[in-house]
N, C-alpha and C. Protein backbone atom coordinates (compact mmCIF):
# COMPACT_ATOMS: atom_id res chain seq x y z
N UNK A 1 105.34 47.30 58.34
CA UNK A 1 106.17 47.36 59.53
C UNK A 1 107.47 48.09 59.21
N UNK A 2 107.86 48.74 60.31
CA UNK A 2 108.93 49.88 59.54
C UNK A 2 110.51 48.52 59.65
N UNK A 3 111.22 49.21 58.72
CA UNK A 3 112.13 48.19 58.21
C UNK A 3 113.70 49.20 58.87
N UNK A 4 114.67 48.23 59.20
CA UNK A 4 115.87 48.81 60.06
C UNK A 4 117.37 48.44 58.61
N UNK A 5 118.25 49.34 59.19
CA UNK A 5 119.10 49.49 58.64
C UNK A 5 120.09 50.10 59.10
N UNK A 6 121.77 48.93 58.60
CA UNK A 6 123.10 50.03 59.28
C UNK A 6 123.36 49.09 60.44
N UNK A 7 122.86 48.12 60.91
CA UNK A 7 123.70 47.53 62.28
C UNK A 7 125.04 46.50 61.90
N UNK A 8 125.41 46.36 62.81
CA UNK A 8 126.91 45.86 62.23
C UNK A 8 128.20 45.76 63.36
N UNK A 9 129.42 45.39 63.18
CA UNK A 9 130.14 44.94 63.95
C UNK A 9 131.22 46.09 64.32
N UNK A 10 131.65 47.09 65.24
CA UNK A 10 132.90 47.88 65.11
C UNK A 10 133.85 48.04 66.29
N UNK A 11 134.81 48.22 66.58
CA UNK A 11 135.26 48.39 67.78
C UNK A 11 134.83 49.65 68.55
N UNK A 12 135.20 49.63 69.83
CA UNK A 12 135.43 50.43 71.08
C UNK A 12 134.98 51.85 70.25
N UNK A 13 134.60 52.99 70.87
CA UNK A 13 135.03 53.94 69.98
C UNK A 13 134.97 54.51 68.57
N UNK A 14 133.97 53.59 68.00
CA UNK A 14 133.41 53.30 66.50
C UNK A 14 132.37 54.15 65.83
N UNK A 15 131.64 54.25 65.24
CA UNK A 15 130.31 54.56 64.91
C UNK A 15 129.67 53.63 63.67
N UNK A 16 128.39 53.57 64.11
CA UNK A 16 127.41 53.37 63.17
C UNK A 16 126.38 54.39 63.35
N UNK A 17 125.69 53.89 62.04
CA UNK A 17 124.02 54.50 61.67
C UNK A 17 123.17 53.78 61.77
N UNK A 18 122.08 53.94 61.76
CA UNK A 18 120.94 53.11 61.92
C UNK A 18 119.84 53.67 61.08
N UNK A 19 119.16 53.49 60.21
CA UNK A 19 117.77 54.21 59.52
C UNK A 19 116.92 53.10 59.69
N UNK A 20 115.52 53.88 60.23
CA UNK A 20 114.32 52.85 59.64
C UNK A 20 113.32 53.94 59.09
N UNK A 21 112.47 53.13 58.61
CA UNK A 21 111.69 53.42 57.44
C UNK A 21 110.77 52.56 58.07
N UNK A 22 109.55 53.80 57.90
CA UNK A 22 108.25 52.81 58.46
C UNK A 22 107.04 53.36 57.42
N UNK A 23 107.04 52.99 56.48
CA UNK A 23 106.81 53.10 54.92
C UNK A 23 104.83 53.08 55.16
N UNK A 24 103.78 53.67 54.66
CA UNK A 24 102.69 53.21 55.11
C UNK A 24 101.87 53.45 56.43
N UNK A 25 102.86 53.77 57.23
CA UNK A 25 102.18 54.21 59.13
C UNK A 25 101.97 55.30 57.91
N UNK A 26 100.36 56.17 58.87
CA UNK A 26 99.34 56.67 58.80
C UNK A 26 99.27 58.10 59.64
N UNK A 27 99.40 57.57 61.23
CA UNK A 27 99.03 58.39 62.54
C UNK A 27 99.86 59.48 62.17
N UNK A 28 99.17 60.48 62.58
CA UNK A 28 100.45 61.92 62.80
C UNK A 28 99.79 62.51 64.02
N UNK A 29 100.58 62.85 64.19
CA UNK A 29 101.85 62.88 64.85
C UNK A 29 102.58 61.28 65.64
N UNK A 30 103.69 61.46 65.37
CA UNK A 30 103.97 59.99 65.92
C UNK A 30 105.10 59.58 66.89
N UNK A 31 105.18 58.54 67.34
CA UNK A 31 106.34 58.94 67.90
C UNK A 31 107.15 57.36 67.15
N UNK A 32 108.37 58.00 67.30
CA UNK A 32 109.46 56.48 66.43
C UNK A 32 110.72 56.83 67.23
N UNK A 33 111.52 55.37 67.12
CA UNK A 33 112.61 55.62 67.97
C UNK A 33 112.90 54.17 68.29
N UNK A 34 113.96 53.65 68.94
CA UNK A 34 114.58 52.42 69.01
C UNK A 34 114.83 51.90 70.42
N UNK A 35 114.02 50.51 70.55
CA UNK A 35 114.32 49.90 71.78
C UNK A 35 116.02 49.34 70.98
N UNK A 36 116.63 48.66 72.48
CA UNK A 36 117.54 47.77 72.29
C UNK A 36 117.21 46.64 73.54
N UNK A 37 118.03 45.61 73.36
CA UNK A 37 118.10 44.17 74.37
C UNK A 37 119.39 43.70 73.93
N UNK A 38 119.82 43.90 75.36
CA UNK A 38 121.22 42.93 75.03
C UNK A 38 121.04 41.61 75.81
N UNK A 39 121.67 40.25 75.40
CA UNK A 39 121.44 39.39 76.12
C UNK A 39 121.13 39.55 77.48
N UNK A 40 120.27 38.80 77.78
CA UNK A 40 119.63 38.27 79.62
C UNK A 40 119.27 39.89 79.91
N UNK A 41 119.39 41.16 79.58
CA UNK A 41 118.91 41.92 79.95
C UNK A 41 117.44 42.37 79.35
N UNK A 42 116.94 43.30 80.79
CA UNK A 42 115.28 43.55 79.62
C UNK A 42 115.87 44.35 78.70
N UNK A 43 114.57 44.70 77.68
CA UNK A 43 114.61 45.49 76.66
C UNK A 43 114.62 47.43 77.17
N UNK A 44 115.08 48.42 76.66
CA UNK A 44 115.24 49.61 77.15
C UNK A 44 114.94 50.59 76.25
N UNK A 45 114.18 51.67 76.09
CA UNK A 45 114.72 52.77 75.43
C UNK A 45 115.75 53.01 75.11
N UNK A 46 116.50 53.33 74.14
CA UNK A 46 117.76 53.65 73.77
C UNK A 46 117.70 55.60 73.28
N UNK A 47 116.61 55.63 72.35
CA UNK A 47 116.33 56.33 72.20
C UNK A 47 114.95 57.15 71.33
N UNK A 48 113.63 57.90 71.33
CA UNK A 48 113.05 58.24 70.76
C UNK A 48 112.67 59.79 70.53
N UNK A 49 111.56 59.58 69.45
CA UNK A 49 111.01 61.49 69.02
C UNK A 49 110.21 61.75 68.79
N UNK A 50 109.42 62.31 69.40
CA UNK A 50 107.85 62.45 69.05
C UNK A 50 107.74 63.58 67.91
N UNK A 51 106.94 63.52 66.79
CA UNK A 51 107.08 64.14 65.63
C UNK A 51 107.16 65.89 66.23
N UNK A 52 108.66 66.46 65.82
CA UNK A 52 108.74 68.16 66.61
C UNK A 52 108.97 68.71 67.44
N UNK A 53 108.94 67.01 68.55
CA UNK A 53 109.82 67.61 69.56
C UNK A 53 111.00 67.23 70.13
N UNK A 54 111.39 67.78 71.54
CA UNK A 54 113.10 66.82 71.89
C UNK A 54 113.29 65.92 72.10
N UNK A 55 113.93 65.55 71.44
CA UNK A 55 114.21 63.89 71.50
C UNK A 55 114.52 63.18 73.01
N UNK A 56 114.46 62.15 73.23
CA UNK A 56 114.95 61.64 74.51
C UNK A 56 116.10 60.31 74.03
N UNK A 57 116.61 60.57 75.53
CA UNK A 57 117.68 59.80 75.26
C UNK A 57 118.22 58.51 76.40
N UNK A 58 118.28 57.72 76.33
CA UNK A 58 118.64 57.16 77.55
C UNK A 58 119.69 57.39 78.31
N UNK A 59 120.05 57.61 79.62
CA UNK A 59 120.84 58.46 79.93
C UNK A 59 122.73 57.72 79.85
N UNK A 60 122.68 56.46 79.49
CA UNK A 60 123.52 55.46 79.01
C UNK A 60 124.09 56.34 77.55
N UNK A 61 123.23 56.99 76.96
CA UNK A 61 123.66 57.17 75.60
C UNK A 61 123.97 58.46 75.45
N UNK A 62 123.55 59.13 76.22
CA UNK A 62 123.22 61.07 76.16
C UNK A 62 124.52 61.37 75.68
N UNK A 63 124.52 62.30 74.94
CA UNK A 63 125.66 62.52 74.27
C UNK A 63 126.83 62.26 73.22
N UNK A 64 126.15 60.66 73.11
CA UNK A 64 126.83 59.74 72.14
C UNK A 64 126.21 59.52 71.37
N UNK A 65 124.71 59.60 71.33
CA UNK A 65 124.33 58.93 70.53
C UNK A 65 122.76 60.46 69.78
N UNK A 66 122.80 60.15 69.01
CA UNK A 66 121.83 61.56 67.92
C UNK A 66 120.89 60.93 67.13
N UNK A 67 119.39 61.09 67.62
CA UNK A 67 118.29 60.33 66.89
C UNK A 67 117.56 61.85 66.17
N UNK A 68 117.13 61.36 64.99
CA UNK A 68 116.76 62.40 63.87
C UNK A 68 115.36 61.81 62.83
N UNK A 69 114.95 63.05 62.41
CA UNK A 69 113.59 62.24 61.43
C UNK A 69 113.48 63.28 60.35
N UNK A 70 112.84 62.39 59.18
CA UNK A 70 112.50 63.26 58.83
C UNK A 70 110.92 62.82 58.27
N UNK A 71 110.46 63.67 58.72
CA UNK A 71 108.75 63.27 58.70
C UNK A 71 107.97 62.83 57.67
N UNK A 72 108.25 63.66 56.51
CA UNK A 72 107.72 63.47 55.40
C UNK A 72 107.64 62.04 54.92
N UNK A 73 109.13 61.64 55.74
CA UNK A 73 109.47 59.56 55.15
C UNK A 73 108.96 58.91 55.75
N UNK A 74 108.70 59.08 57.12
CA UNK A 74 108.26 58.19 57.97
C UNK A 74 109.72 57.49 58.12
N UNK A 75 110.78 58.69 58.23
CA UNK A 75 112.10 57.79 58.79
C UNK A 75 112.71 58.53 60.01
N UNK A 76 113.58 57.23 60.26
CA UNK A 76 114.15 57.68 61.91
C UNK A 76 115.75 57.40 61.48
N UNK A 77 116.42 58.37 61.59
CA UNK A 77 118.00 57.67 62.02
C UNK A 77 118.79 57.50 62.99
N UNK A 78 119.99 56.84 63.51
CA UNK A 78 120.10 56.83 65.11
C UNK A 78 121.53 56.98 64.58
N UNK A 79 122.22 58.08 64.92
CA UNK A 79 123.61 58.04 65.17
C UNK A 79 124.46 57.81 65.83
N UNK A 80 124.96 56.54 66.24
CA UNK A 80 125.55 56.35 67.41
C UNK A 80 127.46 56.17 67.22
N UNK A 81 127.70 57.25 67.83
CA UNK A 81 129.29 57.57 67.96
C UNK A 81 129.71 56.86 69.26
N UNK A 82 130.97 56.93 69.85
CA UNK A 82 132.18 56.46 70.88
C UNK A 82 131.69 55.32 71.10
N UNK A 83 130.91 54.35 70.82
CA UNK A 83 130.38 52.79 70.69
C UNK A 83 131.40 52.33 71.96
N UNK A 84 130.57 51.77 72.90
CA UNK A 84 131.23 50.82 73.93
C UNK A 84 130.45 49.41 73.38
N UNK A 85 131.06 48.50 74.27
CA UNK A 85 130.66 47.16 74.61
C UNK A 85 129.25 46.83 74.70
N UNK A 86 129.21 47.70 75.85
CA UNK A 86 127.82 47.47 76.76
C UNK A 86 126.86 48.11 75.88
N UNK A 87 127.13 49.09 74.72
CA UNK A 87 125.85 49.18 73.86
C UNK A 87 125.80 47.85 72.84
N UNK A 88 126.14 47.07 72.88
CA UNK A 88 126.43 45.51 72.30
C UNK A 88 124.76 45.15 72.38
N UNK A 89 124.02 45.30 71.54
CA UNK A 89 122.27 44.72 71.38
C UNK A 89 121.99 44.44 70.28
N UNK A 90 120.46 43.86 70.37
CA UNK A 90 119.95 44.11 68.81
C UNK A 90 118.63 45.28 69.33
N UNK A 91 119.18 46.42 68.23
CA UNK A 91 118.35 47.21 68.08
C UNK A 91 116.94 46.94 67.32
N UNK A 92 115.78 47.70 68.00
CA UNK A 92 114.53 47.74 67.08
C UNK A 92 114.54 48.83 67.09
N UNK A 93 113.89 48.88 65.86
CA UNK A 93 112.86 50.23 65.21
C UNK A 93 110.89 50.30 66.39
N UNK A 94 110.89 51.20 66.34
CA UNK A 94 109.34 51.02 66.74
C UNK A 94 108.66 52.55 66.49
N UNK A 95 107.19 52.40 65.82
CA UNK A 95 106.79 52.99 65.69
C UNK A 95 105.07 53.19 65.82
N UNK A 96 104.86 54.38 66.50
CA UNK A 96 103.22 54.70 67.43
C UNK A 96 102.69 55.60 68.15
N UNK A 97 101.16 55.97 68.02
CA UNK A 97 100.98 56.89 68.25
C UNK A 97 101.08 57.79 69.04
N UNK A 98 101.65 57.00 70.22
CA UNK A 98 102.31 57.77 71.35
C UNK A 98 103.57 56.83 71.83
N UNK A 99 104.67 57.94 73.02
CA UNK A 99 105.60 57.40 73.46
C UNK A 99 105.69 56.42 74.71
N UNK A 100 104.97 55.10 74.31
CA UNK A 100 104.72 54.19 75.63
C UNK A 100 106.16 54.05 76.10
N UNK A 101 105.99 53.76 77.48
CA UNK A 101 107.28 53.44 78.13
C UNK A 101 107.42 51.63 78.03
N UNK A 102 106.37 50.95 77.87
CA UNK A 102 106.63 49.62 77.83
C UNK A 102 106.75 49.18 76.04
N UNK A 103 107.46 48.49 75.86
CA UNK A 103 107.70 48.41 74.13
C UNK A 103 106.62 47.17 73.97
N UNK A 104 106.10 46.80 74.71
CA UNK A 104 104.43 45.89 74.65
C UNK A 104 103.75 46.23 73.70
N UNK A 105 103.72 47.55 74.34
CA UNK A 105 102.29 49.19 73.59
C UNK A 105 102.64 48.95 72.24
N UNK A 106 103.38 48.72 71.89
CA UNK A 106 104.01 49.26 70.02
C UNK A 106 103.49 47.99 69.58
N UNK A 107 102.36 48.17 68.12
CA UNK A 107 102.49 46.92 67.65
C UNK A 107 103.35 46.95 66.29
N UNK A 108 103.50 48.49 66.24
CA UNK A 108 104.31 48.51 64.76
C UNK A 108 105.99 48.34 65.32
N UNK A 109 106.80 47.11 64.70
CA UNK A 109 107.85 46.89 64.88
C UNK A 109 109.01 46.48 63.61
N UNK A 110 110.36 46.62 63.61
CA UNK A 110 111.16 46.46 62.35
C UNK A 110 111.32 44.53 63.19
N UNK A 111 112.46 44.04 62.56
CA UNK A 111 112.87 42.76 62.53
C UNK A 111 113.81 42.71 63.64
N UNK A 112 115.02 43.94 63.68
CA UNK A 112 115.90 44.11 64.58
C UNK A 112 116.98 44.26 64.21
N UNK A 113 118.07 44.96 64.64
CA UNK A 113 119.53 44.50 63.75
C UNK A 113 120.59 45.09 64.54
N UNK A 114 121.54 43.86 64.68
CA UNK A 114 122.22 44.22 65.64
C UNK A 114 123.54 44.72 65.99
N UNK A 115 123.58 45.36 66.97
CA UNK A 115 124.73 46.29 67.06
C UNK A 115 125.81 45.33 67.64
N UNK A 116 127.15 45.40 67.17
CA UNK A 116 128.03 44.57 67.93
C UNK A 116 129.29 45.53 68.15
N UNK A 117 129.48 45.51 69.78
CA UNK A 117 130.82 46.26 69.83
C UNK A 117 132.07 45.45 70.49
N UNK A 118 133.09 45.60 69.74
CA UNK A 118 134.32 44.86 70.73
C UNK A 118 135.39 46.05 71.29
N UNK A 119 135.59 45.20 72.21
CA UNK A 119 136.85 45.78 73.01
C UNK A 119 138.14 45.53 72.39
């Protein structure tokens, strides 16, 4: 199961990283990329990449935030700059052979790790 890394606590305006590593997945072409859930809300795309092509972004994040791979690892990184509040979740890793819109579809999943932003 791919494994997450880099979540953590920063203010307003902050940045973190995020890497997962999904060590062992097989499928190629793939797609990887990160739900989030913040309390009482559902879970969302935040952001994913199907192996080569453009990434997507949720439109909450467009611009702030830069998801990257590099294939050979079976890794994903998520760069997320100007950090508000409301991106306040715990991020997953997920990774599969295609880009389902429901995070159901994925059975390959990290643990989670979570992003905390203050005001």
């Amino acid at each position: 199961h791919p494994v997450e890394s880099g979540g953590g606590s920063v203010q307003t305006g902050g940045s973190l990283r995020l890497t997962c590593v999904a060590s062992g997945y097989t499928d190629s072409p793939y797609c990887m990329g990160w739900f989030r859930q913040a309390p009482e809300k559902e879970r969302e795309w935040a952001a994913r990449i199907f192996t080569g092509n453009t990434p997507y972004y949720d439109p909450s994040v467009k611009g702030r935030f830069v998801i990257s791979e590099e294939n050979d690892k079976n890794t994903v990184y998520l760069q997320m700059n100007s950090l508000k509040p409301e991106d306040t979740a715990m991020y997953y890793c997920v990774i599969g052979k295609y880009c389902y819109s429901s995070s159901d579809m994925f059975t390959h999943w990290g643990q989670g790790t979570q992003v905390t932003v203050s005001s």
